[in-house]
C-alpha atoms as a PDB file:
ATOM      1  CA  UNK A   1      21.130  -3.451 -13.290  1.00  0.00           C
ATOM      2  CA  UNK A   2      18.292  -3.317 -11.064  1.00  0.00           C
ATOM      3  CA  UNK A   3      14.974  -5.352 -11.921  1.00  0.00           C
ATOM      4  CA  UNK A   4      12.642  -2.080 -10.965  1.00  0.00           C
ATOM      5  CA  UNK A   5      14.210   1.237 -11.399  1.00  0.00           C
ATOM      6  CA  UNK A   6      12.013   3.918  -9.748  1.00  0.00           C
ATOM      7  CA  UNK A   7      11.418   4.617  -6.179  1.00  0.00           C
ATOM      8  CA  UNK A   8       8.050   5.656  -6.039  1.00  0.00           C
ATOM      9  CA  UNK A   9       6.513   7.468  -2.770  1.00  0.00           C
ATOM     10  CA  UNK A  10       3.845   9.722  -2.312  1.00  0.00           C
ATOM     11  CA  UNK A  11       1.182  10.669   0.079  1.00  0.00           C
ATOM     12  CA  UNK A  12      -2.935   9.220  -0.351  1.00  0.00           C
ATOM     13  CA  UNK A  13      -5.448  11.906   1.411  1.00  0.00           C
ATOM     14  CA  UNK A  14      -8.704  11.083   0.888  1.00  0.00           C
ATOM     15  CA  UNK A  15     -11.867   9.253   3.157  1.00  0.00           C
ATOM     16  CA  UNK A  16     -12.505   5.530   3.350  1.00  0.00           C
ATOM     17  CA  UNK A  17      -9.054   4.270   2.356  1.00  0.00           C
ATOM     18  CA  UNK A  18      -7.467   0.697   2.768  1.00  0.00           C
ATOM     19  CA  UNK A  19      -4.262  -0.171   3.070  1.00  0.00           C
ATOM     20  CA  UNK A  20      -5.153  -3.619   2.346  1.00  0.00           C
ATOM     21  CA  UNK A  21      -7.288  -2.925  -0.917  1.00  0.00           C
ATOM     22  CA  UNK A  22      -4.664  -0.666  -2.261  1.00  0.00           C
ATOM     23  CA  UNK A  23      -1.601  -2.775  -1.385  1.00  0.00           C
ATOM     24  CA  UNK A  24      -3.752  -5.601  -2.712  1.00  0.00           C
ATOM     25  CA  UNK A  25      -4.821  -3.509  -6.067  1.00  0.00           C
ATOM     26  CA  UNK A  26      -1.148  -2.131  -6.683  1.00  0.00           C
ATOM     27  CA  UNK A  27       0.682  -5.615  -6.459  1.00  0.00           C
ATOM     28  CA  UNK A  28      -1.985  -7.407  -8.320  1.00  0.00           C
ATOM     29  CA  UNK A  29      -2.087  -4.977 -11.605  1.00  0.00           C
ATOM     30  CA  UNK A  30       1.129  -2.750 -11.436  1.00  0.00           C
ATOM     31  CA  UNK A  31       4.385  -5.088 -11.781  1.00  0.00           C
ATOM     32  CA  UNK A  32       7.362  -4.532  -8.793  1.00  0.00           C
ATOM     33  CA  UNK A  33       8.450  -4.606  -5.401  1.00  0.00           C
ATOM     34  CA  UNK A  34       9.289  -3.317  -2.068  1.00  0.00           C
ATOM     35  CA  UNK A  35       5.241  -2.220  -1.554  1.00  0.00           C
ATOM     36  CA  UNK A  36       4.781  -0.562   1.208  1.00  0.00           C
ATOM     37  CA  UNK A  37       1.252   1.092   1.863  1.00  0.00           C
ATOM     38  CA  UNK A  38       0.697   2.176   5.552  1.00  0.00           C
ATOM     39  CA  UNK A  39      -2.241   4.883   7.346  1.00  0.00           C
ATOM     40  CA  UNK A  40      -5.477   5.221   7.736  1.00  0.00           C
ATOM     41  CA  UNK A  41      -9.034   5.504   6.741  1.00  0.00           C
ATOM     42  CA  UNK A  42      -7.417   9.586   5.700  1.00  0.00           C
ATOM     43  CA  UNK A  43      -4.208   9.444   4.820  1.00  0.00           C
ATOM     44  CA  UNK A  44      -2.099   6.222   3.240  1.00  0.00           C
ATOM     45  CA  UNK A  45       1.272   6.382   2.392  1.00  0.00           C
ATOM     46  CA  UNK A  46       3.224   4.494  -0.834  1.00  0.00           C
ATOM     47  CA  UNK A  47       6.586   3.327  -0.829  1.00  0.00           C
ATOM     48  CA  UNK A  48       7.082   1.176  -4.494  1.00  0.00           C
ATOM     49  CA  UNK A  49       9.849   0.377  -6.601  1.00  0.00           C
ATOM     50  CA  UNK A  50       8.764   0.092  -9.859  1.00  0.00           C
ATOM     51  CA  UNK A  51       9.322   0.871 -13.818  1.00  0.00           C
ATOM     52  CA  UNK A  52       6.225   2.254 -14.312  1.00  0.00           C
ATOM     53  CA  UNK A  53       5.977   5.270 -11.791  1.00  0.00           C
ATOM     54  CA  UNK A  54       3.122   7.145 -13.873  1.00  0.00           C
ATOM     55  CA  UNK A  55       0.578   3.950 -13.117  1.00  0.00           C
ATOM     56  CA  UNK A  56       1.068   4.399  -9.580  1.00  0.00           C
ATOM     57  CA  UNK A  57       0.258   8.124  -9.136  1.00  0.00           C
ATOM     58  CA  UNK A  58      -2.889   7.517 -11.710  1.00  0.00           C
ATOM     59  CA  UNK A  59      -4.111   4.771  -9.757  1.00  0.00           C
ATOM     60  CA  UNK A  60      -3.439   6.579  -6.337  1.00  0.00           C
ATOM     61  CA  UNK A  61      -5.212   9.682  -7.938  1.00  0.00           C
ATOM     62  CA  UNK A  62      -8.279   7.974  -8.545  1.00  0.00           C
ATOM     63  CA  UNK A  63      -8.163   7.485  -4.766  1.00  0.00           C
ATOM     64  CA  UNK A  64      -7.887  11.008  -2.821  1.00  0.00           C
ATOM     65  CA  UNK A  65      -5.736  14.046  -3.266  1.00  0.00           C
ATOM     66  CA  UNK A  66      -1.756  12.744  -4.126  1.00  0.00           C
ATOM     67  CA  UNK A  67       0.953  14.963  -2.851  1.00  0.00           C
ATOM     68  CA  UNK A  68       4.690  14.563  -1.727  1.00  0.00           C
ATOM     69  CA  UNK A  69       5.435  12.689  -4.418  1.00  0.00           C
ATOM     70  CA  UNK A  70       9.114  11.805  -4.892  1.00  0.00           C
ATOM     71  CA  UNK A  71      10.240   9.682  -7.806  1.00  0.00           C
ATOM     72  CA  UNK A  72      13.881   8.512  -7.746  1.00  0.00           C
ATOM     73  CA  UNK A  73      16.074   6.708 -10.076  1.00  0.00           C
ATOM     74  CA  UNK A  74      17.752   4.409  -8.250  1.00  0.00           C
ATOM     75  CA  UNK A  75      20.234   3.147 -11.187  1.00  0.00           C
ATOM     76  CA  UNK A  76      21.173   6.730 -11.266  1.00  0.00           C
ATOM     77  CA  UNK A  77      21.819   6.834  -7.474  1.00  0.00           C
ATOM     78  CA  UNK A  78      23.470   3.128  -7.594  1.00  0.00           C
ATOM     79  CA  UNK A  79      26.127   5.301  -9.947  1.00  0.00           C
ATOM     80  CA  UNK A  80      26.692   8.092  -7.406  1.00  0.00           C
ATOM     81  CA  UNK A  81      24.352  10.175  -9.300  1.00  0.00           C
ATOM     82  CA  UNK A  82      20.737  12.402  -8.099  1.00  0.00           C
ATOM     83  CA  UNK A  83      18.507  10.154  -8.223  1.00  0.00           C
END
């Protein structure tokens, strides 16, 4: 059994982003691993295992325009199931 279940990844657009501030905000307030925020001042991409997808995407919301978002369940796919 894994310790955070969802894959989360999605797509920032927005102006004045950090990659710092928003790795720093997500790993300080929303519990998991395997953060990976990378971009620029316009566009920031999320990579975040987690079991609580839905904080993610509201917190990245507040932030810009959120697209190409892709949550997978990785105990599914750990079972030979779609994720």
């Amino acid at each position: 059994m894994l310790e955070y279940r969802y894959d989360t990844q999605l797509l920032i657009e927005g102006n004045g982003l950090s990659e710092d501030a928003i790795a720093d905000y997500i790993t300080e307030n929303i519990a998991g691993d395997c953060l990976l925020a990378v971009g620029d001042e316009t566009l920031i991409k999320i990579h975040f295992h987690t079991n609580t997808p839905w904080k993610v995407l509201e917190y990245c919301a507040s932030l810009g325009d959120v697209y190409d978002v892709v949550i997978e369940n990785m105990e599914r796919q750990e079972c030979g199931l779609q994720g």
